[in-house]
C-alpha atoms as a PDB file:
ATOM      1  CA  UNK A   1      33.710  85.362 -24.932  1.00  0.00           C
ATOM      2  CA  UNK A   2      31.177  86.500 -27.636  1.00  0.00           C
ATOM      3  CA  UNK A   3      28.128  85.218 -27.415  1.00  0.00           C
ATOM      4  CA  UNK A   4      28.302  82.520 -30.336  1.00  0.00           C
ATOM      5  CA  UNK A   5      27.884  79.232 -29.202  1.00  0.00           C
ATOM      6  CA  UNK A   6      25.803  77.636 -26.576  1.00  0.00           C
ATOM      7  CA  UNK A   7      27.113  78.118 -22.915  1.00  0.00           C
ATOM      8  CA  UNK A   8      29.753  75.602 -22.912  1.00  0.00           C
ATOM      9  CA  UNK A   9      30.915  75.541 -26.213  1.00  0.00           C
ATOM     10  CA  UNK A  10      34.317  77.227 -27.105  1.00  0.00           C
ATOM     11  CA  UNK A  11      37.234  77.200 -29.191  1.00  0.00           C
ATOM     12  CA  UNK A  12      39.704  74.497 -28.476  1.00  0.00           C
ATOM     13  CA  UNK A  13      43.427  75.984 -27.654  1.00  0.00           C
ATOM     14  CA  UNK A  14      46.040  74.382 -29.214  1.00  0.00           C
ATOM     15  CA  UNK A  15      46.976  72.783 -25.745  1.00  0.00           C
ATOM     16  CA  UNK A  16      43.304  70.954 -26.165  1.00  0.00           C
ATOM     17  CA  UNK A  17      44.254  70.086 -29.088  1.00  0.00           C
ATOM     18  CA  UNK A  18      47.405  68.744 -28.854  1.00  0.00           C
ATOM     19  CA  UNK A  19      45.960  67.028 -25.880  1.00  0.00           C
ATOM     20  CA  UNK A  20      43.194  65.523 -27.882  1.00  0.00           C
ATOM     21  CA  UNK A  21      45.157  64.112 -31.136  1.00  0.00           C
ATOM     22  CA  UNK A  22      47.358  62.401 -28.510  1.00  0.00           C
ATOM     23  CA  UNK A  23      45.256  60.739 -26.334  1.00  0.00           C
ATOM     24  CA  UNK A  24      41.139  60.697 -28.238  1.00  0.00           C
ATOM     25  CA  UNK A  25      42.166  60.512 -31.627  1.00  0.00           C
ATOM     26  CA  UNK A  26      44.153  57.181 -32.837  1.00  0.00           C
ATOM     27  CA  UNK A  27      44.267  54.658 -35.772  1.00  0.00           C
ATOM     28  CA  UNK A  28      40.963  52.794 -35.267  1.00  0.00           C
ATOM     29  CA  UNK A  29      39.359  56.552 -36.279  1.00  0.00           C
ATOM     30  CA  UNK A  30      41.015  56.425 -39.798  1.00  0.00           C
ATOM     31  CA  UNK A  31      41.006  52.432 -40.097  1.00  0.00           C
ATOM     32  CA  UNK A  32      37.283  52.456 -40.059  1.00  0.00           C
ATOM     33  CA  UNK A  33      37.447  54.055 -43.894  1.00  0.00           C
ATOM     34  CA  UNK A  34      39.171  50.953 -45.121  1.00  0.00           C
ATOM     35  CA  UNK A  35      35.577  49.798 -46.148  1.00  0.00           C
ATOM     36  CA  UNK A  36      36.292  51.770 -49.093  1.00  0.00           C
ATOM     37  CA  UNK A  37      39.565  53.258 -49.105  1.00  0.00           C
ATOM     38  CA  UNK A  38      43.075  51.200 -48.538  1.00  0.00           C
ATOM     39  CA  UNK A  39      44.695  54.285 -48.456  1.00  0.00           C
ATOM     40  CA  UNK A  40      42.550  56.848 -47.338  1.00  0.00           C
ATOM     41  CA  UNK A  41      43.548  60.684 -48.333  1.00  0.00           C
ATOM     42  CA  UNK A  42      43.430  63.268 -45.395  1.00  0.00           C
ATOM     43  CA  UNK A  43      43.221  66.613 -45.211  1.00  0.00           C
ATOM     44  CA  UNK A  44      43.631  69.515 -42.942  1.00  0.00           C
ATOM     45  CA  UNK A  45      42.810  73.282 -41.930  1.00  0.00           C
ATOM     46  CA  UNK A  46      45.425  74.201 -39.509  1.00  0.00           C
ATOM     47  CA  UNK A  47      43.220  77.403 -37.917  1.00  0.00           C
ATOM     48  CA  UNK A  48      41.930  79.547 -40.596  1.00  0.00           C
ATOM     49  CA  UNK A  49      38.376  79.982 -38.506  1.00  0.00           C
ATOM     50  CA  UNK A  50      39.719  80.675 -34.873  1.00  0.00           C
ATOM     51  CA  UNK A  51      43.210  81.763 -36.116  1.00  0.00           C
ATOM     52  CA  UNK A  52      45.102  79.188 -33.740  1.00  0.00           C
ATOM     53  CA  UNK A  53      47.735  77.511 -35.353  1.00  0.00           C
ATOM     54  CA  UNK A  54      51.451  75.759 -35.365  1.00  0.00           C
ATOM     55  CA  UNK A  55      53.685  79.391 -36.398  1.00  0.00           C
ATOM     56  CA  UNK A  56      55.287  77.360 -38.551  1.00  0.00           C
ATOM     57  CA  UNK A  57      52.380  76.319 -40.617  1.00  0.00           C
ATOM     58  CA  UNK A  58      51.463  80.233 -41.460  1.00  0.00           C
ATOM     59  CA  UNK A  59      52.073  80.219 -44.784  1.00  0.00           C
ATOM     60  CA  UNK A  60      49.018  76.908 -44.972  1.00  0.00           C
ATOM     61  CA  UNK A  61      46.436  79.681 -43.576  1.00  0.00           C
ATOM     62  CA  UNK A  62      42.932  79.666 -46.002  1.00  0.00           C
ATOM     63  CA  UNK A  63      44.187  76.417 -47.601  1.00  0.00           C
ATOM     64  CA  UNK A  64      43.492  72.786 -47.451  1.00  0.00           C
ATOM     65  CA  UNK A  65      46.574  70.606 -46.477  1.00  0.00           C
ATOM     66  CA  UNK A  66      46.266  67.144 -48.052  1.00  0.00           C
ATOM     67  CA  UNK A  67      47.871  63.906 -46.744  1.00  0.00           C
ATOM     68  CA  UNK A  68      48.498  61.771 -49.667  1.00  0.00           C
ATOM     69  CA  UNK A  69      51.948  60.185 -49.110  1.00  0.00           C
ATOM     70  CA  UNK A  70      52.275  58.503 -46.032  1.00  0.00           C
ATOM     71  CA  UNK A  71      54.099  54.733 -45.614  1.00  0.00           C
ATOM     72  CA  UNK A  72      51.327  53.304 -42.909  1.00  0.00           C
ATOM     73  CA  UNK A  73      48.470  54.461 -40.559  1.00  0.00           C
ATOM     74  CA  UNK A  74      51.369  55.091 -37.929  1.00  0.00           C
ATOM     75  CA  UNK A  75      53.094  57.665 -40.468  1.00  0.00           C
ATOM     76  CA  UNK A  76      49.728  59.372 -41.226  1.00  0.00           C
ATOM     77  CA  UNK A  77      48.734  59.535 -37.919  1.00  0.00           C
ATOM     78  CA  UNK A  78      52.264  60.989 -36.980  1.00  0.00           C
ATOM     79  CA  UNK A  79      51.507  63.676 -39.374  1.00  0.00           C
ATOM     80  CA  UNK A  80      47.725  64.638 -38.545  1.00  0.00           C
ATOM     81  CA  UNK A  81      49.478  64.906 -35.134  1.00  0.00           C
ATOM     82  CA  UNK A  82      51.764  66.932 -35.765  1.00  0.00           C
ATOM     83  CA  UNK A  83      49.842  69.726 -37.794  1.00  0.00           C
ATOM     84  CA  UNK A  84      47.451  69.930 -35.036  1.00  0.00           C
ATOM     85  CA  UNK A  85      44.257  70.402 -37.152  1.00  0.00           C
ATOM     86  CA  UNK A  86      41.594  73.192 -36.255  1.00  0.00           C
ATOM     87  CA  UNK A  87      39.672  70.459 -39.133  1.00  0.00           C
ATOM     88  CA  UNK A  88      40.302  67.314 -39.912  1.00  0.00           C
ATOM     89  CA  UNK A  89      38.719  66.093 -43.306  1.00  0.00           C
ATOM     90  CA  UNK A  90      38.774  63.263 -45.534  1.00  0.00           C
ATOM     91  CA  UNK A  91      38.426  62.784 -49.283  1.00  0.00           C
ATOM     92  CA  UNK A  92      35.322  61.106 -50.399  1.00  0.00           C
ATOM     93  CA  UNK A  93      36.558  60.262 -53.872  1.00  0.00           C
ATOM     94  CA  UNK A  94      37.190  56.642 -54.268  1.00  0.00           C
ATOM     95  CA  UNK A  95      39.911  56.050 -56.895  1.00  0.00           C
ATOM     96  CA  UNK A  96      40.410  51.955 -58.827  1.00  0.00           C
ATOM     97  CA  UNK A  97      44.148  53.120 -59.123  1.00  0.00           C
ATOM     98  CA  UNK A  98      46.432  53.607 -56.896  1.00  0.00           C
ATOM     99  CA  UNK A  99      45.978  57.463 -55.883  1.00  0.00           C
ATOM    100  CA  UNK A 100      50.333  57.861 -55.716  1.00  0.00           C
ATOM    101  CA  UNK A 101      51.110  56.752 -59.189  1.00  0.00           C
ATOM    102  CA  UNK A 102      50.331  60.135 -61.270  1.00  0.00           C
ATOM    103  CA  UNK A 103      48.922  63.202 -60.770  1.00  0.00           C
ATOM    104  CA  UNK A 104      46.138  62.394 -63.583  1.00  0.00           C
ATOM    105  CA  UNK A 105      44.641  59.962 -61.098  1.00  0.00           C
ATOM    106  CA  UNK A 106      43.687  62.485 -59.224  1.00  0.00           C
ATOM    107  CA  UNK A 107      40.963  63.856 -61.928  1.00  0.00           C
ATOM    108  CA  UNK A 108      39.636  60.478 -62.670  1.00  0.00           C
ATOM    109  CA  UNK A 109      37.804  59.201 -59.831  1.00  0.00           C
ATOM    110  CA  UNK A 110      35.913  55.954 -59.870  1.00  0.00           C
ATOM    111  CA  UNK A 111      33.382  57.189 -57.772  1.00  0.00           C
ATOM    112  CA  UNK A 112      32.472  59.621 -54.760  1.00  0.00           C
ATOM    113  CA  UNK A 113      30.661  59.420 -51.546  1.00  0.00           C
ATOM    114  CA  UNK A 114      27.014  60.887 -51.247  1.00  0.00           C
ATOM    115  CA  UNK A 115      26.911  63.256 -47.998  1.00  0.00           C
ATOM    116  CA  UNK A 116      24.160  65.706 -46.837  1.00  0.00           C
ATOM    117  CA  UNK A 117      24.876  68.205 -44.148  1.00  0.00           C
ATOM    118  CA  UNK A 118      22.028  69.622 -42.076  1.00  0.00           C
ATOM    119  CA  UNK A 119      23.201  72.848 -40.746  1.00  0.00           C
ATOM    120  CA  UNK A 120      21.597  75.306 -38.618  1.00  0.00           C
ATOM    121  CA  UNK A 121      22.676  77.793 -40.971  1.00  0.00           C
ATOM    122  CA  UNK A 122      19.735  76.996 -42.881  1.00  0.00           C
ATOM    123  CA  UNK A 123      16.868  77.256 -39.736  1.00  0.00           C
ATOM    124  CA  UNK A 124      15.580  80.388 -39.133  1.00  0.00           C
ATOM    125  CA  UNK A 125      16.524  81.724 -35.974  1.00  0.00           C
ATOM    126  CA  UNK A 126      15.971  85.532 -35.335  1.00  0.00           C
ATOM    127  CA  UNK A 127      18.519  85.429 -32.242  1.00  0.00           C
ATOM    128  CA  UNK A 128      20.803  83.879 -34.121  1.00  0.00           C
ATOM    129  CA  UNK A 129      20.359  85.984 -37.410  1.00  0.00           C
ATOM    130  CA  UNK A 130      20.408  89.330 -34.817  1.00  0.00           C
ATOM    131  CA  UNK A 131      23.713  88.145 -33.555  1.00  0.00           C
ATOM    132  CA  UNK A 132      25.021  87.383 -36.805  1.00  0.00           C
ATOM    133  CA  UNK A 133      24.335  91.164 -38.260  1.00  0.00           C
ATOM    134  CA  UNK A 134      25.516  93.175 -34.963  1.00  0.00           C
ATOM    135  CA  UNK A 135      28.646  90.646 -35.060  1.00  0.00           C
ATOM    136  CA  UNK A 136      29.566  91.079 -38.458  1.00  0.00           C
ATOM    137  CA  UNK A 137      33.063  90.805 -39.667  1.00  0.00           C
ATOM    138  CA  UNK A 138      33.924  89.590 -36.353  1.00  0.00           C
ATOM    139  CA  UNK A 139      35.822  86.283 -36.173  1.00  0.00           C
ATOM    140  CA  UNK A 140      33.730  83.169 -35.925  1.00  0.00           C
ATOM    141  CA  UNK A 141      30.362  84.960 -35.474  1.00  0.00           C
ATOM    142  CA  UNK A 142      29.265  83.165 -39.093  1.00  0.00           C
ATOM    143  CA  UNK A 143      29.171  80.242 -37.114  1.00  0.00           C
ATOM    144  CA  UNK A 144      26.631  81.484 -34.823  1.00  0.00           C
ATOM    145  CA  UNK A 145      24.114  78.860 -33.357  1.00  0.00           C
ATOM    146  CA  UNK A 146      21.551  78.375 -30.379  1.00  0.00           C
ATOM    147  CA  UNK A 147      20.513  75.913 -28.512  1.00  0.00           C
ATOM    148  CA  UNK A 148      16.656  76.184 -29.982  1.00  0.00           C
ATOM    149  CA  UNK A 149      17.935  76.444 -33.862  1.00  0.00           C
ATOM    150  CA  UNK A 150      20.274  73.419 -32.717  1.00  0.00           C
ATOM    151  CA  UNK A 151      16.988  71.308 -31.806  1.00  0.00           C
ATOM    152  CA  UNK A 152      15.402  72.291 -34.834  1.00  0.00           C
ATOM    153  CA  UNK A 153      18.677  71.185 -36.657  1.00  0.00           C
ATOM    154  CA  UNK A 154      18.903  67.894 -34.786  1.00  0.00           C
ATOM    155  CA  UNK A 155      14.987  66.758 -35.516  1.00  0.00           C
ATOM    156  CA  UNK A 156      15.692  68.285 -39.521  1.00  0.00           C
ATOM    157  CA  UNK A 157      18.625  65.483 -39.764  1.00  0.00           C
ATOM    158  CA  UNK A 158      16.662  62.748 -38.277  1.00  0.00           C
ATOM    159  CA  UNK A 159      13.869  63.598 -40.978  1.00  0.00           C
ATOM    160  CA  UNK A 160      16.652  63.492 -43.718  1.00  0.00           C
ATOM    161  CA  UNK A 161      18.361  60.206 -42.476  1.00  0.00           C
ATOM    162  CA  UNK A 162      14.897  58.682 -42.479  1.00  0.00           C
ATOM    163  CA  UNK A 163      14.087  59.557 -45.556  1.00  0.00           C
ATOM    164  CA  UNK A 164      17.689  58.434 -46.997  1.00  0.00           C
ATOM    165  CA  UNK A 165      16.560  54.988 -44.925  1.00  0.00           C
ATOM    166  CA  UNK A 166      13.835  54.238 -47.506  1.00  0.00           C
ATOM    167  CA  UNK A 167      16.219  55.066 -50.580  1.00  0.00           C
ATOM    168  CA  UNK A 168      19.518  53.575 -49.251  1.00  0.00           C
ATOM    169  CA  UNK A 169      20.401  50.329 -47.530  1.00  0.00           C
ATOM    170  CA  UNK A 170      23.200  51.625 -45.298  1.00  0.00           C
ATOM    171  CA  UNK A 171      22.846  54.952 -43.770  1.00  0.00           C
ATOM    172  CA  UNK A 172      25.245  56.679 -41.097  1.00  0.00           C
ATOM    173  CA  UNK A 173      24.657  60.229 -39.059  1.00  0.00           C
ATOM    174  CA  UNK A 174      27.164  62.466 -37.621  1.00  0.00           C
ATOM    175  CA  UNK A 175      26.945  65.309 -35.278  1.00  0.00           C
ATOM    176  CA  UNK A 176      29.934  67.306 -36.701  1.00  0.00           C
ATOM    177  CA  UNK A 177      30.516  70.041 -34.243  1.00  0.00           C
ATOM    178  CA  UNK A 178      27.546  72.460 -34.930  1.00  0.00           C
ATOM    179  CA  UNK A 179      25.823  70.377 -37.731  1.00  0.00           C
ATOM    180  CA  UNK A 180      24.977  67.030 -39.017  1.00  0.00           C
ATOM    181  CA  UNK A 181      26.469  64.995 -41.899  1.00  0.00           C
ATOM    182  CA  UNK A 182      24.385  62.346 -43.158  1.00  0.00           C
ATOM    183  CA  UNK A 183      26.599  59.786 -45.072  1.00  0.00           C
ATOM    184  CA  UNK A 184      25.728  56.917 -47.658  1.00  0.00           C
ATOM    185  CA  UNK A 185      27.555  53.545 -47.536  1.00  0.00           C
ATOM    186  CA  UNK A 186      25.990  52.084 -50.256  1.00  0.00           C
ATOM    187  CA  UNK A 187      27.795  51.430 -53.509  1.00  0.00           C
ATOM    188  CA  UNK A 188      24.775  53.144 -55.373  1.00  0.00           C
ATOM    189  CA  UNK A 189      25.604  56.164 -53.770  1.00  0.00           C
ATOM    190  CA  UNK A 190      29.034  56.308 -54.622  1.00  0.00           C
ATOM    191  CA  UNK A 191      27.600  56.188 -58.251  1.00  0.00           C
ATOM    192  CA  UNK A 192      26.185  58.949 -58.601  1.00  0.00           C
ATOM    193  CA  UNK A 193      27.032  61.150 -61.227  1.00  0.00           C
ATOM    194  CA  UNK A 194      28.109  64.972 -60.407  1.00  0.00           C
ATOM    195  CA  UNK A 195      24.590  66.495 -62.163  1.00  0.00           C
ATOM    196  CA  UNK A 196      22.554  64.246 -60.452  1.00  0.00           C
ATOM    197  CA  UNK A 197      23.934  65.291 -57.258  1.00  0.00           C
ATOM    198  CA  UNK A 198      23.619  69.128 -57.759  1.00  0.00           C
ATOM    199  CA  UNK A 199      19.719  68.298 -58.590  1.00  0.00           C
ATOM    200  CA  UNK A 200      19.687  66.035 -55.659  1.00  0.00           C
ATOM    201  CA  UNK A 201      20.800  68.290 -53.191  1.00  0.00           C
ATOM    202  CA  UNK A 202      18.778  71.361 -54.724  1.00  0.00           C
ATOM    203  CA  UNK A 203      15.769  69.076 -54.523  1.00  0.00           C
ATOM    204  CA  UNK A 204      16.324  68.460 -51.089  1.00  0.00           C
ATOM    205  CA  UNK A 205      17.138  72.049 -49.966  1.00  0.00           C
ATOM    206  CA  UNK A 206      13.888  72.512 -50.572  1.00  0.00           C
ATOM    207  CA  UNK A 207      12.376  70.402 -47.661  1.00  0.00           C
ATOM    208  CA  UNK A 208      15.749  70.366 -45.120  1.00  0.00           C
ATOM    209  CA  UNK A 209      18.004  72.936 -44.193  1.00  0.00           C
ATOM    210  CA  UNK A 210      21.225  71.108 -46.000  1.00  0.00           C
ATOM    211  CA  UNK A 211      24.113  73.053 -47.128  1.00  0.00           C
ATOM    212  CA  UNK A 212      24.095  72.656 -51.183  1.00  0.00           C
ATOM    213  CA  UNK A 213      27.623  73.783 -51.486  1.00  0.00           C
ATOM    214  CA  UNK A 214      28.454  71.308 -49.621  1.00  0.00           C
ATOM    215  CA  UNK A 215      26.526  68.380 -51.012  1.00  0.00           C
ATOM    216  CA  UNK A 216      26.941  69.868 -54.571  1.00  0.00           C
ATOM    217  CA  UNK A 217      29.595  67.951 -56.922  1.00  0.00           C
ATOM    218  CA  UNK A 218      32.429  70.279 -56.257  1.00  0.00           C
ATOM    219  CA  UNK A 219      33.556  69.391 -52.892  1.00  0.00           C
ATOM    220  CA  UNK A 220      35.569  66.620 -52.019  1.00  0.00           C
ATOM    221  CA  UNK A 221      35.672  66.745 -48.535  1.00  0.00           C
ATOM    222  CA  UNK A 222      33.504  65.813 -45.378  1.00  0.00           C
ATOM    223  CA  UNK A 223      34.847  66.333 -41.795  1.00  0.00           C
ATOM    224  CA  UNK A 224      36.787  63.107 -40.181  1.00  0.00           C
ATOM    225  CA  UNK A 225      34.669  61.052 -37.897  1.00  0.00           C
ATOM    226  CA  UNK A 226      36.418  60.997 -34.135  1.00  0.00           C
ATOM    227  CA  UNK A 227      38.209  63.940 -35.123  1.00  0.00           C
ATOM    228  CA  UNK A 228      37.635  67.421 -33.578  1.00  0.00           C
ATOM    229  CA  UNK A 229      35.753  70.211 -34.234  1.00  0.00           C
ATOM    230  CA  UNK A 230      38.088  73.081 -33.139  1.00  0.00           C
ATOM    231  CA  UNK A 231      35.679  75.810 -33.641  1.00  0.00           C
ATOM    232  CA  UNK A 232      32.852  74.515 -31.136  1.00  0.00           C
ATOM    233  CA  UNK A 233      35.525  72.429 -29.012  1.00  0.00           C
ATOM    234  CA  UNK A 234      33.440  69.188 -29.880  1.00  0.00           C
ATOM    235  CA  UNK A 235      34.023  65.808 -30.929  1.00  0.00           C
ATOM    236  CA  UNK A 236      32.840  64.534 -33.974  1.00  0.00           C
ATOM    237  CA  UNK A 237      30.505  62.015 -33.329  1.00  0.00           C
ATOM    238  CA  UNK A 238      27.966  58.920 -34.685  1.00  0.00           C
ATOM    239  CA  UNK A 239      24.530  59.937 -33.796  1.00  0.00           C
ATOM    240  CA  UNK A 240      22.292  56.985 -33.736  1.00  0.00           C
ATOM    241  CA  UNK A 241      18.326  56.506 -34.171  1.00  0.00           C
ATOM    242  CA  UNK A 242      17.402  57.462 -30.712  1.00  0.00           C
ATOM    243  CA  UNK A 243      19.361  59.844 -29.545  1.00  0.00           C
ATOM    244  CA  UNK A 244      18.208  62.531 -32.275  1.00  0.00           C
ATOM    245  CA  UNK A 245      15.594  63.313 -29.830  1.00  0.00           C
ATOM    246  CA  UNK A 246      17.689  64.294 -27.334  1.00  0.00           C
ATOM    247  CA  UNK A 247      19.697  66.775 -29.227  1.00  0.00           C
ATOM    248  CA  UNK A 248      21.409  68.575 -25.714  1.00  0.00           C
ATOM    249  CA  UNK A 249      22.933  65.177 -24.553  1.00  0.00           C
ATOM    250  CA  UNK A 250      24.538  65.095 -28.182  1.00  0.00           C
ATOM    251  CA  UNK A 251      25.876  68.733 -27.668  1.00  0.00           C
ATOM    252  CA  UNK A 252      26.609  68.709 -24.086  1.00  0.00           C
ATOM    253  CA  UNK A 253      27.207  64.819 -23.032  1.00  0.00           C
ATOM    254  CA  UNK A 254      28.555  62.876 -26.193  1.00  0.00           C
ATOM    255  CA  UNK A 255      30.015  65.287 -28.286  1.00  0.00           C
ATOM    256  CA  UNK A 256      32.051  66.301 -25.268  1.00  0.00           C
ATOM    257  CA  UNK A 257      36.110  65.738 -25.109  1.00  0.00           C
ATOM    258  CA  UNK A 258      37.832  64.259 -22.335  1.00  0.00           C
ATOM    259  CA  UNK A 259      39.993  66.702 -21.886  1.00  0.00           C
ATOM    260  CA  UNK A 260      36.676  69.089 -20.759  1.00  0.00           C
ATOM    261  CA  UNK A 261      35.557  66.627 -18.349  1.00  0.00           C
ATOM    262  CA  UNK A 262      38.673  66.719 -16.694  1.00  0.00           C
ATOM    263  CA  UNK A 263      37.672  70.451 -15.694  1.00  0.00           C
END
């Protein structure tokens, strides 16, 4: 195994995660977006990183699948399921109409959802960095992380989600596999127009290590909360307060699948 994760942390096989969309991953994960959306729109990377993947679903390589038409939870479910996601995202545009009716709904949203993610991309780490050159062009070693840029990452999110406390009423945190995601509930923040949001998050790159691309006004997309990371082999989970200071627990104890401890 190269050495780009944290002892521990691998690639899921398909096995895991077939075994994990079965058994970890159910309705209750997707129902909890009904706050905003009644019909939530997925979407999925079937193994473009680690290059594990349904044969069948070759030709979906390097793209986004999206699940728009579905006839309940049970159906969409059914279908995550059965495309076996390396990713599982969801859209964070909010639409007034429904989202099936024309095509043209889909460039007139009513609103999106502000998210920040923290990524250790963005620490310095010179093992990590080292890694990254002697490893390049190999397959996942842009994903390099450590345990000690990790921390850093970890204690940068909590610094980000407090700060996002004194702007925003409702404020959630997500360890997302090797980063953070720091989401806004609030209505305000579903407001925001698409330049203020590119300022935002340039603003902000400048005192935590976010990813603008991803917080910038062209993407659509954050990663699915109880879904699976199947890069790192980690759950994506709710981080609260507390535990941000104890960053390993979060990669080694919570973040952890069932089908690991089972090892």
């Amino acid at each position: 195994m190269e050495p780009f994760f944290p002892e521990g942390l691998r690639p899921s096989t398909m096995e895991e995660r077939e075994s994990f969309y079965r058994d970890e991953f159910g309705k209750p994960h997707i129902k909890r977006l009904n706050y905003r959306w009644d019909r939530p729109v997925l979407a999925i990377d079937v193994g473009s990183e680690t290059t594990r993947y349904r044969r069948r679903f070759k030709d979906n390589l390097g793209k986004k699948v999206y699940l728009r038409e579905y006839n309940d939870l049970n159906d969409l479910l059914e279908k995550v399921r059965r495309y076996v996601p390396e990713t599982l995202y969801y859209d964070t545009r909010s639409y007034d109409t429904d989202p099936r009716q024309t095509n043209s709904i889909w460039e007139k949203p009513s609103g999106k959802q502000l998210i920040f993610s923290v990524t250790p991309d963005q620490v310095e780490c010179d093992r990590c960095d080292k890694i990254k050159s002697l490893k390049k062009g190999k397959r996942l070693a842009k994903h390099t992380f450590c345990e000690e840029c990790f921390e850093e990452t970890a204690e940068k999110a909590d610094e980000l989600r407090k700060f996002m406390k004194r702007n925003f009423d409702y404020v959630e945190s997500f360890f997302v596999g090797r980063e953070f995601h720091i989401h806004i509930i609030d209505n305000e923040g579903f407001e925001i127009e698409e330049t203020h949001r590119d300022v935002m998050a340039s603003r902000l790159s400048e005192r935590f290590p976010i990813d603008k691309e991803f917080s910038s006004s062209r993407n659509n997309l954050t990663v699915m909360p109880g879904s699976l990371n199947g890069i790192t082999g980690r759950k994506v989970v709710k981080v609260k307060s507390h535990e941000f200071k104890m960053p390993e627990k979060i990669l080694f104890e919570k973040s952890k699948p069932d089908y690991l401890k089972k090892e």
